[in-house]
Protein backbone atom coordinates (compact mmCIF):
# COMPACT_ATOMS: atom_id res chain seq x y z
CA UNK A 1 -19.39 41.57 -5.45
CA UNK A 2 -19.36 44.43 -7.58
CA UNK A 3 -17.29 48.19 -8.65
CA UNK A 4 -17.97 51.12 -10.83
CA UNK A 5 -17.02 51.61 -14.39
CA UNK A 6 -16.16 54.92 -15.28
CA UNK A 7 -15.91 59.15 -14.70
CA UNK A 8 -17.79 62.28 -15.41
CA UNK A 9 -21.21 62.96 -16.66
CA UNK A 10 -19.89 61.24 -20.04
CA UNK A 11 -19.07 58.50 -18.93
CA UNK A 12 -15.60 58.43 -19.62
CA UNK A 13 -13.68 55.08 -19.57
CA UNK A 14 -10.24 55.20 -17.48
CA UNK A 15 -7.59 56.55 -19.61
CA UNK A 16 -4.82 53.63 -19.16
CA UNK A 17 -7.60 50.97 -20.24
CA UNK A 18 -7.49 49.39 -16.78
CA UNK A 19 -10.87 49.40 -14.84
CA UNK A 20 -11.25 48.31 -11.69
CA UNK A 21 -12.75 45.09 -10.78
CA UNK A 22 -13.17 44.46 -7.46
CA UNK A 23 -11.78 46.68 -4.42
CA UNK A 24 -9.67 45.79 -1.62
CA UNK A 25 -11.53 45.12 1.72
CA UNK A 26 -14.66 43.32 3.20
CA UNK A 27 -17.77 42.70 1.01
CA UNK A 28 -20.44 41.04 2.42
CA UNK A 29 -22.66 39.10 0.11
CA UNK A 30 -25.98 38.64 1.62
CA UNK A 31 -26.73 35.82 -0.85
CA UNK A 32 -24.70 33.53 -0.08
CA UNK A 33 -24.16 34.51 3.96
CA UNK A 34 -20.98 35.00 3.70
CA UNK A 35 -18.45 37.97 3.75
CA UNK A 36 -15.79 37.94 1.01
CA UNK A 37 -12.50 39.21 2.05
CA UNK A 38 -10.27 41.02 -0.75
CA UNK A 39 -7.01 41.52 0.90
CA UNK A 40 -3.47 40.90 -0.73
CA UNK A 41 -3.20 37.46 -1.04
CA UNK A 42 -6.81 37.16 -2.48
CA UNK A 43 -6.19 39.50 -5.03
CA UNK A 44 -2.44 37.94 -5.64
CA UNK A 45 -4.22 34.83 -6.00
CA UNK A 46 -7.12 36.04 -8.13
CA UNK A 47 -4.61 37.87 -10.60
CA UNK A 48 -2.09 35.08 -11.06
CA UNK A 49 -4.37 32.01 -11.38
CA UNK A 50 -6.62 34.00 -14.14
CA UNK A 51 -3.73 35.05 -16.03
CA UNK A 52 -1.59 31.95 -15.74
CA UNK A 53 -5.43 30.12 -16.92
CA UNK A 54 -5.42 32.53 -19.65
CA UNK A 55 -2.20 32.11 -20.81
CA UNK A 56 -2.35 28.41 -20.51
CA UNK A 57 -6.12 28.58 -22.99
CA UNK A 58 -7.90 27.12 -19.49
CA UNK A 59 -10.76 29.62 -19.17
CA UNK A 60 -14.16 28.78 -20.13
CA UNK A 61 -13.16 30.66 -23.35
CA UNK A 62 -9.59 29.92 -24.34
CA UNK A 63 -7.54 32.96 -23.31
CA UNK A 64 -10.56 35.03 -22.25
CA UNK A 65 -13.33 35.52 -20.03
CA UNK A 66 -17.08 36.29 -20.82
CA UNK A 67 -18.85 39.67 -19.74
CA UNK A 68 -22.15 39.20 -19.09
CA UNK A 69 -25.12 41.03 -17.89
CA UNK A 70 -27.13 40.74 -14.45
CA UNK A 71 -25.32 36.87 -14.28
CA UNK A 72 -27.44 35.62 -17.28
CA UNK A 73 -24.70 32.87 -18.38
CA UNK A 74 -25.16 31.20 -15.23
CA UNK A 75 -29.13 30.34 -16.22
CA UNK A 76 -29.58 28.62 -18.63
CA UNK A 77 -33.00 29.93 -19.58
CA UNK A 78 -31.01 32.97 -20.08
CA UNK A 79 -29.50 35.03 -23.29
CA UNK A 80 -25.33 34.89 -23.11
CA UNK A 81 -24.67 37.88 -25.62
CA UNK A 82 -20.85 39.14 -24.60
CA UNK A 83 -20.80 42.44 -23.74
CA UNK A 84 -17.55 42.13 -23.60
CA UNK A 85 -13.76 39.68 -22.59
CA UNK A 86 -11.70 40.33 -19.67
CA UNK A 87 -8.23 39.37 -21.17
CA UNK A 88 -6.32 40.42 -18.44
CA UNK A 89 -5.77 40.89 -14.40
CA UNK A 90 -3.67 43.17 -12.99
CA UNK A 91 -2.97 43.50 -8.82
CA UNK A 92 -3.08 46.99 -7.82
CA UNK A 93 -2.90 48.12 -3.70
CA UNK A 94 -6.21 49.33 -4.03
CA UNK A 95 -7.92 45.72 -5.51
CA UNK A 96 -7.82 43.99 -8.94
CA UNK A 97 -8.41 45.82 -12.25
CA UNK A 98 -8.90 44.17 -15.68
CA UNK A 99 -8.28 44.85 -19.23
CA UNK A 100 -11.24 44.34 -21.64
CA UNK A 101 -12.23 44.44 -24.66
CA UNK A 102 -15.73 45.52 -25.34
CA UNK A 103 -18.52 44.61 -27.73
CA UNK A 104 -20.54 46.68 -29.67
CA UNK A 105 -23.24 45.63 -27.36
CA UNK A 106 -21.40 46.46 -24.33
CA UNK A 107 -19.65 49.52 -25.37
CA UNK A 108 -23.20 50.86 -26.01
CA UNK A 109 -24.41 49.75 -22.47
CA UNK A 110 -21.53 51.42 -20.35
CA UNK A 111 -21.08 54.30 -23.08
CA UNK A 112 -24.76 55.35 -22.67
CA UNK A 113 -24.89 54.88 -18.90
CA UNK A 114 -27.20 51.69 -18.92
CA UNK A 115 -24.38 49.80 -16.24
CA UNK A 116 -22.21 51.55 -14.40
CA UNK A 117 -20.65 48.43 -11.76
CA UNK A 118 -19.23 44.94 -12.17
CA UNK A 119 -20.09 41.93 -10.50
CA UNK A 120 -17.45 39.34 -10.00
CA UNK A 121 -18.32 35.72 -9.49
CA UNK A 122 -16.62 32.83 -7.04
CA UNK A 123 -17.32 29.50 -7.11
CA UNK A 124 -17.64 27.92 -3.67
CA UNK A 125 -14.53 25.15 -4.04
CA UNK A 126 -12.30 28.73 -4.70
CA UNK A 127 -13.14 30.27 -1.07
CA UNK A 128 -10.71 29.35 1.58
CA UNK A 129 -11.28 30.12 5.28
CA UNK A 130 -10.04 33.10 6.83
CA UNK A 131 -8.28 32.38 10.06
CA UNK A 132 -9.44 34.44 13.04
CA UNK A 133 -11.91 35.96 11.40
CA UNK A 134 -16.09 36.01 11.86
CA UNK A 135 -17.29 32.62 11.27
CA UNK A 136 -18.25 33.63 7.48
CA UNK A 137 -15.57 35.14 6.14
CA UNK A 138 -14.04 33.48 3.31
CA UNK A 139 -11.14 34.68 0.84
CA UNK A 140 -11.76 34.01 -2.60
CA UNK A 141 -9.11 32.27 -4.98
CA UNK A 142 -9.98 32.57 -8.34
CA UNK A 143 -12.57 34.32 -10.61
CA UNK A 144 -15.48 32.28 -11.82
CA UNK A 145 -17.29 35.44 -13.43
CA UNK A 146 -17.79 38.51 -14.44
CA UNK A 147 -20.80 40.40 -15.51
CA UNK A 148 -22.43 44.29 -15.38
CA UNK A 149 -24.94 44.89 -12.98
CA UNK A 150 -26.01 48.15 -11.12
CA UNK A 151 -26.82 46.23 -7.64
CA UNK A 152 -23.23 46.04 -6.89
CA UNK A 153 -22.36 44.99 -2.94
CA UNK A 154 -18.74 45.98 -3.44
CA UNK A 155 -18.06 48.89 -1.19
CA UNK A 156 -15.49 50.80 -2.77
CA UNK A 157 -15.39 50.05 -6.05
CA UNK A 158 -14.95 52.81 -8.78
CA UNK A 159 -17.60 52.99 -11.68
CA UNK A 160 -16.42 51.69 -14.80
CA UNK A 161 -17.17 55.03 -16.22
CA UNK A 162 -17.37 57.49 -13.18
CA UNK A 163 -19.85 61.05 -13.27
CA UNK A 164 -19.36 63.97 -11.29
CA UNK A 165 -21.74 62.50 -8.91
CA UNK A 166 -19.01 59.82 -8.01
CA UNK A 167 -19.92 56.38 -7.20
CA UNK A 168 -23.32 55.82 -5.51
CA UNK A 169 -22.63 53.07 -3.18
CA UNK A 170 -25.31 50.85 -0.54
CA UNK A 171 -26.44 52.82 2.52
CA UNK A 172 -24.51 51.82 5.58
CA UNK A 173 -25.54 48.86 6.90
CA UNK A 174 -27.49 49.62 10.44
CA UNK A 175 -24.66 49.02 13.28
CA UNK A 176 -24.65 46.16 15.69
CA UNK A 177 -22.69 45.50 18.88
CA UNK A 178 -19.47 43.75 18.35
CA UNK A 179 -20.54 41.54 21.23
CA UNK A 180 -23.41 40.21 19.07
CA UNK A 181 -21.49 39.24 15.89
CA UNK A 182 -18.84 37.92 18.38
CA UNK A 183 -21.38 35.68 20.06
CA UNK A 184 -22.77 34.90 16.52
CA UNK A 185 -20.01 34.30 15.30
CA UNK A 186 -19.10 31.82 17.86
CA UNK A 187 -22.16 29.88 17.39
CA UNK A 188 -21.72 29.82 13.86
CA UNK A 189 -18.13 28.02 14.13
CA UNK A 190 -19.56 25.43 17.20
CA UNK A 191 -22.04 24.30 14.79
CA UNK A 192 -19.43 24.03 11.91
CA UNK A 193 -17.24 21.89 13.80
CA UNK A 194 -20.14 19.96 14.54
CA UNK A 195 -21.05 19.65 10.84
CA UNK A 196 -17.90 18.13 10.33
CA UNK A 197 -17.39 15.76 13.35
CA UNK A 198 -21.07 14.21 12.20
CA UNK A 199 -20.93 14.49 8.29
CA UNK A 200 -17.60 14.04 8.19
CA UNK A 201 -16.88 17.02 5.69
CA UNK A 202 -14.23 19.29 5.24
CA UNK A 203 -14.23 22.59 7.35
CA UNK A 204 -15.42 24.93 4.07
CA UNK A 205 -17.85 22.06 3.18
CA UNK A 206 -19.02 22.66 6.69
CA UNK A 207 -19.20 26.45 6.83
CA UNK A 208 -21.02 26.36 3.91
CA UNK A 209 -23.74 23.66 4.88
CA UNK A 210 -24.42 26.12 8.15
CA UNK A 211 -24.03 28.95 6.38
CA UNK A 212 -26.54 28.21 3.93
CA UNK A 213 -28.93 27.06 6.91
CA UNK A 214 -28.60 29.30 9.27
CA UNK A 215 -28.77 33.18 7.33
CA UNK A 216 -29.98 34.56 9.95
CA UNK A 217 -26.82 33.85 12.31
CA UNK A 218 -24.94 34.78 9.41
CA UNK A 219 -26.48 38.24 9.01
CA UNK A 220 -25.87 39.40 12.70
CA UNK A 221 -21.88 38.28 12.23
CA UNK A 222 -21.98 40.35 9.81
CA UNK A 223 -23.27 43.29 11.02
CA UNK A 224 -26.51 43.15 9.17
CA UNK A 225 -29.15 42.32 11.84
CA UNK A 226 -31.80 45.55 13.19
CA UNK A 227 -29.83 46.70 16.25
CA UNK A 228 -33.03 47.24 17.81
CA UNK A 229 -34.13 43.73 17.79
CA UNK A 230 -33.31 40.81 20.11
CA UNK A 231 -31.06 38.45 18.58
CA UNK A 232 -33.47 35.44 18.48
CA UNK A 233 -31.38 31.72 19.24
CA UNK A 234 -32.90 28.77 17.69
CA UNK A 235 -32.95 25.54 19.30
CA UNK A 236 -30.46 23.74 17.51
CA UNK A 237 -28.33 26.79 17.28
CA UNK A 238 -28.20 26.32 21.09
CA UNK A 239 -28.42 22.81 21.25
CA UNK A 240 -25.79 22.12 18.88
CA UNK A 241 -23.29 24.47 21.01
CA UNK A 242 -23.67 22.81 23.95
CA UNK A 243 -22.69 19.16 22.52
CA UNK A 244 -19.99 20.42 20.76
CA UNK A 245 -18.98 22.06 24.35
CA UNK A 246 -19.34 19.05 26.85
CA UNK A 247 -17.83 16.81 24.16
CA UNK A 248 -14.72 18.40 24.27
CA UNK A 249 -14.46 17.86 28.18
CA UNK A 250 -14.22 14.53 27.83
CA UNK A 251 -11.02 13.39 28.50
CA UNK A 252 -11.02 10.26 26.40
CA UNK A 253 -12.11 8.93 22.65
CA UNK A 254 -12.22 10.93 19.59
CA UNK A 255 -14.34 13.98 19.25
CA UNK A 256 -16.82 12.15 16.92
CA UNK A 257 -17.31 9.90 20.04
CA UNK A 258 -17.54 11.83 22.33
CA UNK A 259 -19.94 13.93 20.67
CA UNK A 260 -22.34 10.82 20.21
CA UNK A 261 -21.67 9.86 24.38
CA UNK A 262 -22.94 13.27 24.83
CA UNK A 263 -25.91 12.84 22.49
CA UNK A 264 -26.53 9.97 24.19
CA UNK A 265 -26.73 11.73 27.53
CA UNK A 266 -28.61 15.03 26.56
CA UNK A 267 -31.72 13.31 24.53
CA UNK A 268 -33.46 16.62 24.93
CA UNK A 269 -31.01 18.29 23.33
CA UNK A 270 -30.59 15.40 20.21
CA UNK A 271 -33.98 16.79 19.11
CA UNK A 272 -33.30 19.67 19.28
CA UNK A 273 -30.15 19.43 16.55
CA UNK A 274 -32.29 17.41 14.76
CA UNK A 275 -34.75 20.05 14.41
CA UNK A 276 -37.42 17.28 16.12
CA UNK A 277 -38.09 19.88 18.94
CA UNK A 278 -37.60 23.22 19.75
CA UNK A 279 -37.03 24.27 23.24
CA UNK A 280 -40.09 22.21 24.54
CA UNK A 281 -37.92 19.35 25.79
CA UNK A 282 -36.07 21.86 28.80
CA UNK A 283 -39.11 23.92 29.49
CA UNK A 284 -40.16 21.16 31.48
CA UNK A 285 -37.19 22.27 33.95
CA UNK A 286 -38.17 25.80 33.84
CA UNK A 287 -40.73 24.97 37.06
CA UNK A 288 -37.67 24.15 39.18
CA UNK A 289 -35.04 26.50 38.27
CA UNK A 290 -37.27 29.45 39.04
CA UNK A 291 -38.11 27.81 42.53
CA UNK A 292 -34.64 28.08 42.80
CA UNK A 293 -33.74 31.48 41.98
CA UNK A 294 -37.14 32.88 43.88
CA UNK A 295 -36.05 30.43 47.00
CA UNK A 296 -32.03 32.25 46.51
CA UNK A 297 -33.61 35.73 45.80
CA UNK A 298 -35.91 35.51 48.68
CA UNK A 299 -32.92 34.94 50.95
CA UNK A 300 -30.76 37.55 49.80
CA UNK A 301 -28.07 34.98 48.74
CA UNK A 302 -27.85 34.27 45.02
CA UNK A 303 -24.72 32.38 45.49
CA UNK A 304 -26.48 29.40 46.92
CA UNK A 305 -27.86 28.38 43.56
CA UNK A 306 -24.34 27.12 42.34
CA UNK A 307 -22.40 26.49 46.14
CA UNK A 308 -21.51 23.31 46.82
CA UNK A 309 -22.12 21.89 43.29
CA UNK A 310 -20.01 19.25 41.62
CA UNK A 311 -21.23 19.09 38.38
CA UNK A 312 -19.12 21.19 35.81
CA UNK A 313 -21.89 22.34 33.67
CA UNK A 314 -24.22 23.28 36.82
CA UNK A 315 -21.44 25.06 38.61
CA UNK A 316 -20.13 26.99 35.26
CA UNK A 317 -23.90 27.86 33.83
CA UNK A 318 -25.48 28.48 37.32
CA UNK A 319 -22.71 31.06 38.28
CA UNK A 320 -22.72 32.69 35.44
CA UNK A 321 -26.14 32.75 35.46
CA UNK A 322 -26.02 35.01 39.10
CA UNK A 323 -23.02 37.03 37.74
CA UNK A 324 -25.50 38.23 34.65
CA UNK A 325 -29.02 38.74 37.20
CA UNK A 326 -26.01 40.90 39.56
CA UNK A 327 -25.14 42.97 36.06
CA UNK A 328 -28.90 43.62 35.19
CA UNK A 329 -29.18 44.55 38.92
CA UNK A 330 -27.03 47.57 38.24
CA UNK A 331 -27.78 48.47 35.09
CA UNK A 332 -32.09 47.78 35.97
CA UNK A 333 -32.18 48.45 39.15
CA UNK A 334 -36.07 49.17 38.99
CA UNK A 335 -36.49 45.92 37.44
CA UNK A 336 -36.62 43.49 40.68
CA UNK A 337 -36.15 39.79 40.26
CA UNK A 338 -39.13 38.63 38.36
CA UNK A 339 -37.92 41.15 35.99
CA UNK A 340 -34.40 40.49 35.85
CA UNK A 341 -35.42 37.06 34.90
CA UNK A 342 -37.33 38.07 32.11
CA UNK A 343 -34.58 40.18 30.88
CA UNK A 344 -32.31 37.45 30.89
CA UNK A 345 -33.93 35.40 29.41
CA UNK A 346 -34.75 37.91 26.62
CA UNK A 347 -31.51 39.25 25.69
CA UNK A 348 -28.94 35.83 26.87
CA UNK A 349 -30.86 33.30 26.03
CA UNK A 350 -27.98 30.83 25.52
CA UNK A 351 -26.98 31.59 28.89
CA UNK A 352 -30.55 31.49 30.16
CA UNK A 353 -31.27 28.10 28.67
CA UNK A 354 -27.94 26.33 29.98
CA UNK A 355 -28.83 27.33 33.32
CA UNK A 356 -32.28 26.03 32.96
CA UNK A 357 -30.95 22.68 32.00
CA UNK A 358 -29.03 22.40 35.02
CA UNK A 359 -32.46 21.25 36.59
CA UNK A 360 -32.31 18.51 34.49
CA UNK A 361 -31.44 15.44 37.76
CA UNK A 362 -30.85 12.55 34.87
CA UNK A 363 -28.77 14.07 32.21
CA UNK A 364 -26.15 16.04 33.54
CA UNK A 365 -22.45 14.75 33.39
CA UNK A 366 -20.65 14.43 36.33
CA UNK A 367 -16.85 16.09 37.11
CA UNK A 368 -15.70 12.71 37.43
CA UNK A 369 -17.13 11.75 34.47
CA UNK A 370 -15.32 14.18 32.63
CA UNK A 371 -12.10 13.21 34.40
């Protein structure tokens, strides 16, 4: 993450010393997927545990903390000149600011203009989970870094020395529906506790193993997909959902059984976790689920696809299935049903895929089953 250093068209340093290092509030950071979340026990945290490490001679540097440049003390193939030592955090309502002292070479670079933002660093065993939040959105706990850089992503941040042109921050991010990073975000934390039930990892170990996989999950939960693109679902996105989903039914054994019994009944959809298929193994169903839905359409009765059914997953995917078809209805009314299949299909295709494999007459669990 990142924040300005300074104010004026000279540059001029804050005139208590204190400059700001990383603002209160959301910042996502696109490398690593997630969205960091400075609120006031991350910046509590972050203050005390530097300064209590500094006083105690625990950071990398005794009492003080390195200033880089553009992160080049985290490659080794890199220079690691100072440009300057944080000695101190301080918690402010507004974020974190620190004290530093700069070097010659980094009082030149922020005195002439050359940087303008921070960029702070966290190390991935210092982000805790953020409870009922997105899927991604982790609180840091410590600082692992701090360098100068001009690509800041910190919304917010002031300049370490500020010009009458104020801080120039990223151009809002393009908007997407809430219901998108809702249902991304959803996916995101099925496949996490997934992660964990089969690798048996913690549940940041797991966030970040999907996290790191699956970017492009990650982006729409965040708000950074095109809004006027489909949100694409990959196979073992899907597939990885639904296991997690039926193994919770089951009424007896431990998750991590259960999720294997339900493996065991869904090969088709094994593969497709496993990355060994994508959604070839239910397109062989799609033949008799559209009989289905012309033979319901044709007779004016879309109900019958799910009446009379016993099967959880059948009844629950196949009604919801008709309930979304009767919403396109209204809002497509030109459409008709070939193309309120299509549409479906297109823009719910987690929906449209779990009532396809309804068709499936060998893999299915039964309600008594589940009982």
């Amino acid at each position: 993450m990142g924040a300005a250093i300074y104010n004026r068209e000279d540059f001029k340093h804050p005139a208590d010393g204190w400059y700001m290092i990383e603002a209160k509030g959301d910042h996502p950071n696109r490398e690593a997927g997630v969205v960091q979340v400075i609120d006031a026990p991350a910046i509590s945290s972050i203050v005390n545990r530097f300064n209590a490490d500094s006083d105690g001679g625990k950071l990398r540097h005794g009492d003080m903390m390195l200033v880089d440049h553009e992160h080049f003390s985290s490659d080794p193939d890199k220079e690691t000149r100072a440009y300057g030592w944080l000695e101190r955090l301080q918690s402010r309502e507004d974020g974190v600011y620190g004290k530093i002292r700069w070097s010659k070479t980094g009082k030149e670079a922020v005195d002439g203009g050359d940087y303008r933002f921070f960029s702070t660093e966290y190390a991935p065993e210092d982000l805790e989970a953020v409870k009922n939040r997105g899927a991604n959105f982790v609180r840091p706990q410590r600082l692992d870094g701090l360098t100068l850089t001009n690509m800041n992503n910190n919304r917010g941040q002031k300049a370490i020395t500020n010009s009458d042109r104020g801080n120039r921050s990223e151009a809002e991010a393009p908007k997407v529906p809430e219901s998108s990073r809702r249902n991304a975000a959803a996916e995101l934390r099925k496949m996490a506790e997934t992660e964990m039930v089969e690798s048996g990892c913690g549940n940041l170990q797991a966030w970040g193993r999907v996290m790191s996989r699956e970017r492009r999950l990650v982006a729409v939960s965040s708000g950074k997909s095109l809004p006027d693109k489909p949100v694409m679902l990959s196979a073992s996105e899907f597939a990885s959902g639904l296991i997690m989903e039926e193994a919770k039914k089951l009424a007896s054994g431990s998750l991590a059984t259960n999720v294997t019994r339900v493996k065991n009944r869904y090969p088709s959809l094994a593969k497709m976790v496993n990355r060994e298929a994508d959604f070839a193994p239910l397109e062989s169903f799609e033949p008799a689920a559209r009989a289905a839905y012309d033979k319901a359409a044709e007779r004016g009765n879309l109900d019958a696809l799910y009446d009379n059914l016993f099967k959880s997953l059948d009844y629950s995917a196949r009604r919801d299935f008709v309930f979304e078809i009767r919403k396109l209805a209204a809002q497509y009314p030109n459409l008709g049903y070939d193309g309120r299949w299509d549409k479906l299909k297109a823009i719910s295709p987690s929906l449209y895929w779990k009532f396809i494999l309804t068709f499936d007459p060998t893999n299915l669990p039964t309600k008594r089953e589940e009982e």
